[in-house]
Protein backbone atom coordinates (compact mmCIF):
# COMPACT_ATOMS: atom_id res chain seq x y z
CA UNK A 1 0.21 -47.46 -24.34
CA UNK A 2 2.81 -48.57 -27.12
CA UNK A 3 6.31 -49.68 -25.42
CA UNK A 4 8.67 -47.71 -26.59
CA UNK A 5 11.33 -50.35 -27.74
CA UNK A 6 13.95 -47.78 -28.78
CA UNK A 7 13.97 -46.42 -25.31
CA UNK A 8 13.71 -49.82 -23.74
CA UNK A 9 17.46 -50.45 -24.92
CA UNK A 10 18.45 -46.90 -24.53
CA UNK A 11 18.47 -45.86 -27.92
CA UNK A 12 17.19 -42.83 -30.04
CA UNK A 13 14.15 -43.64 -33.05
CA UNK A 14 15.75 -44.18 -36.43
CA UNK A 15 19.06 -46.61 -34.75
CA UNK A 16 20.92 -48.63 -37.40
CA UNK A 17 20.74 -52.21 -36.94
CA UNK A 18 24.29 -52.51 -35.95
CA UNK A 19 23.49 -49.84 -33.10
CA UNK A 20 20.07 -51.94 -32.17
CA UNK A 21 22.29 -54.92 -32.25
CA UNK A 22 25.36 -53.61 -29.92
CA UNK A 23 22.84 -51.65 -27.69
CA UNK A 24 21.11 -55.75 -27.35
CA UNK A 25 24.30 -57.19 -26.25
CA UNK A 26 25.17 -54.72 -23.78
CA UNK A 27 22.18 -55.07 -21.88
CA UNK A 28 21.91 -58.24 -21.99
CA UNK A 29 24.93 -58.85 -20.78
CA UNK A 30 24.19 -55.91 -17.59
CA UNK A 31 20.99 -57.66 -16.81
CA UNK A 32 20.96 -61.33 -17.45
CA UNK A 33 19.21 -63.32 -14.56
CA UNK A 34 22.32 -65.61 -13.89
CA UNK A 35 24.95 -62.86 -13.57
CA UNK A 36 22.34 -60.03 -11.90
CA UNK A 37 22.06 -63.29 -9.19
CA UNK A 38 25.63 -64.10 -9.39
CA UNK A 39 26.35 -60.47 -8.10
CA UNK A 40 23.59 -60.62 -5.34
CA UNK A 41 21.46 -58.76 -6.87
CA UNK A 42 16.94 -59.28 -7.27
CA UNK A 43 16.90 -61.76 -10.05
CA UNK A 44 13.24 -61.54 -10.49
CA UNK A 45 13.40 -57.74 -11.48
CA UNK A 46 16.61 -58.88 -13.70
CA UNK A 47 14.31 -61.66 -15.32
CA UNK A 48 11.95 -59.00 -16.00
CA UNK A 49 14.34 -56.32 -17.20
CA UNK A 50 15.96 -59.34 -19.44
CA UNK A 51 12.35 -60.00 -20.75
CA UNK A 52 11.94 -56.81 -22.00
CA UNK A 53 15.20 -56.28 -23.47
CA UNK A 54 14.94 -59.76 -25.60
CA UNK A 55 11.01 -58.43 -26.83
CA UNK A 56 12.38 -54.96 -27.62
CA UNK A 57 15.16 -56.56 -29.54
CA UNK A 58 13.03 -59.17 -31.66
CA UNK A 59 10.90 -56.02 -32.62
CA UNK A 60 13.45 -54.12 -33.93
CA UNK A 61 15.92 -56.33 -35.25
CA UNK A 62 12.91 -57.42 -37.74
CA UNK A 63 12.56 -55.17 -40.17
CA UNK A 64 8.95 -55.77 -40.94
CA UNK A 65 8.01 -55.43 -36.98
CA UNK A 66 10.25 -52.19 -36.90
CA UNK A 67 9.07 -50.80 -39.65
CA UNK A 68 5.12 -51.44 -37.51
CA UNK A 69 6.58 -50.13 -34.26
CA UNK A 70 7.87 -47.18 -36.13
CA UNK A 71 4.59 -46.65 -37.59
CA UNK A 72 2.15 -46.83 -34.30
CA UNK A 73 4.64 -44.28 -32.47
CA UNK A 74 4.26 -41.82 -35.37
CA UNK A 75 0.39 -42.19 -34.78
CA UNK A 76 1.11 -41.67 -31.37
CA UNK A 77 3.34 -39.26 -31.75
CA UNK A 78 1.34 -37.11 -33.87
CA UNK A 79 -2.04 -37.69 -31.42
CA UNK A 80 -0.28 -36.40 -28.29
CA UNK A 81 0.73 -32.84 -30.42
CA UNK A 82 -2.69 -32.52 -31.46
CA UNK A 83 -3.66 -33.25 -27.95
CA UNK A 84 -1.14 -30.88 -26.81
CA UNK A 85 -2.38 -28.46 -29.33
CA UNK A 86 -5.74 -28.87 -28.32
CA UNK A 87 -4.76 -28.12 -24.35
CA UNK A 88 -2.53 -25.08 -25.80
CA UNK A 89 -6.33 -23.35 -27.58
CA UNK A 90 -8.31 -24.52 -24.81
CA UNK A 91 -5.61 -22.53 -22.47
CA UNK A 92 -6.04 -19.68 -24.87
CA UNK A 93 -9.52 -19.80 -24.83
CA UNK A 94 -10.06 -19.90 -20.48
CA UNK A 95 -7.75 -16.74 -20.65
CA UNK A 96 -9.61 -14.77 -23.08
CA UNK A 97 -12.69 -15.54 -21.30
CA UNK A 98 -10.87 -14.16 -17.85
CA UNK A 99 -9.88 -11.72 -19.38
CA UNK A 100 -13.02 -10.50 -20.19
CA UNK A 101 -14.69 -11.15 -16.79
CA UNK A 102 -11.81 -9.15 -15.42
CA UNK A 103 -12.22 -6.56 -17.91
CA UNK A 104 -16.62 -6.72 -17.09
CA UNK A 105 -15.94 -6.50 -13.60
CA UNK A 106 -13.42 -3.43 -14.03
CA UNK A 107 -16.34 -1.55 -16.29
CA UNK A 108 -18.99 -2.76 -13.29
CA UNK A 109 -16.55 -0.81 -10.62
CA UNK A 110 -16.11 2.21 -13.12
CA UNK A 111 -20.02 2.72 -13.19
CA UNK A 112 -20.38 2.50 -9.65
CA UNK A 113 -18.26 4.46 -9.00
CA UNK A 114 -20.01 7.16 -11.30
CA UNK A 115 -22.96 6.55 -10.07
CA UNK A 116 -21.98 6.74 -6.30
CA UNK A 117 -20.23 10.32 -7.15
CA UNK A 118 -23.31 11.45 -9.19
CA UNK A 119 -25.62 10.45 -6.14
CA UNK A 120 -23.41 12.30 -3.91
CA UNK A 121 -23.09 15.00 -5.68
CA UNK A 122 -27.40 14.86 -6.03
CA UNK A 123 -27.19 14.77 -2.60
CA UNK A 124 -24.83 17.90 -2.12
CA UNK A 125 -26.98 19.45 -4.41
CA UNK A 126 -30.45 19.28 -2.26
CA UNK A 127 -28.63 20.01 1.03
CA UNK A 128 -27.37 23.11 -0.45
CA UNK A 129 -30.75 24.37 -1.91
């Protein structure tokens, strides 16, 4: 799956640099190995979180590896609505066919139903003769 660099600096797609930039420091700055151990905190989930802050911001601060990141989440983008789309008609589809089952078995109950009352009324018929 693509990691989603915009989120992974808490920012929405289409950020200004000077947003991508500010967004970098901050962060940095929350979760920088040194000062996440300084504060007795887990510096080996800080490293990490640091990691992936410095990667998210080399991506986007280049505009050529933006302008690529940008790309591959509209191609994922658009794949998980046509997924989506696809679940939504095959959704449709198991309810129609339900529906008709239901409907079947209603029309199944309805004829014997008319054919129990016209054997019992058969019946009725030869006891009375």
């Amino acid at each position: 799956m693509l990691v989603d660099h915009y989120a992974a600096l808490g920012l929405a797609y289409g950020a200004t640099p000077e947003e991508i930039k500010k967004a970098h420091k901050t962060l940095a700055l929350r979760h920088h190995p040194d000062k996440v151990g300084a504060r007795g905190g887990n510096r080996e989930e800080a490293t990490g979180k640091f990691r992936q802050i410095q990667e998210s911001y080399q991506s986007l601060a280049d505009a050529r590896k933006k302008a690529s990141h940008d790309a591959l989440h509209a191609e994922e983008q658009a794949w998980r609505e046509e997924a989506a789309r696809e679940e939504a008609r095959e959704e449709v589809a198991r309810e129609q066919r339900a529906r008709k089952l239901h409907e079947r078995t209603q029309e199944e109950v309805e004829r014997e139903k008319e054919a129990q009352m016209a054997s019992f009324a058969r019946e009725k018929h030869a006891r009375e003769q």
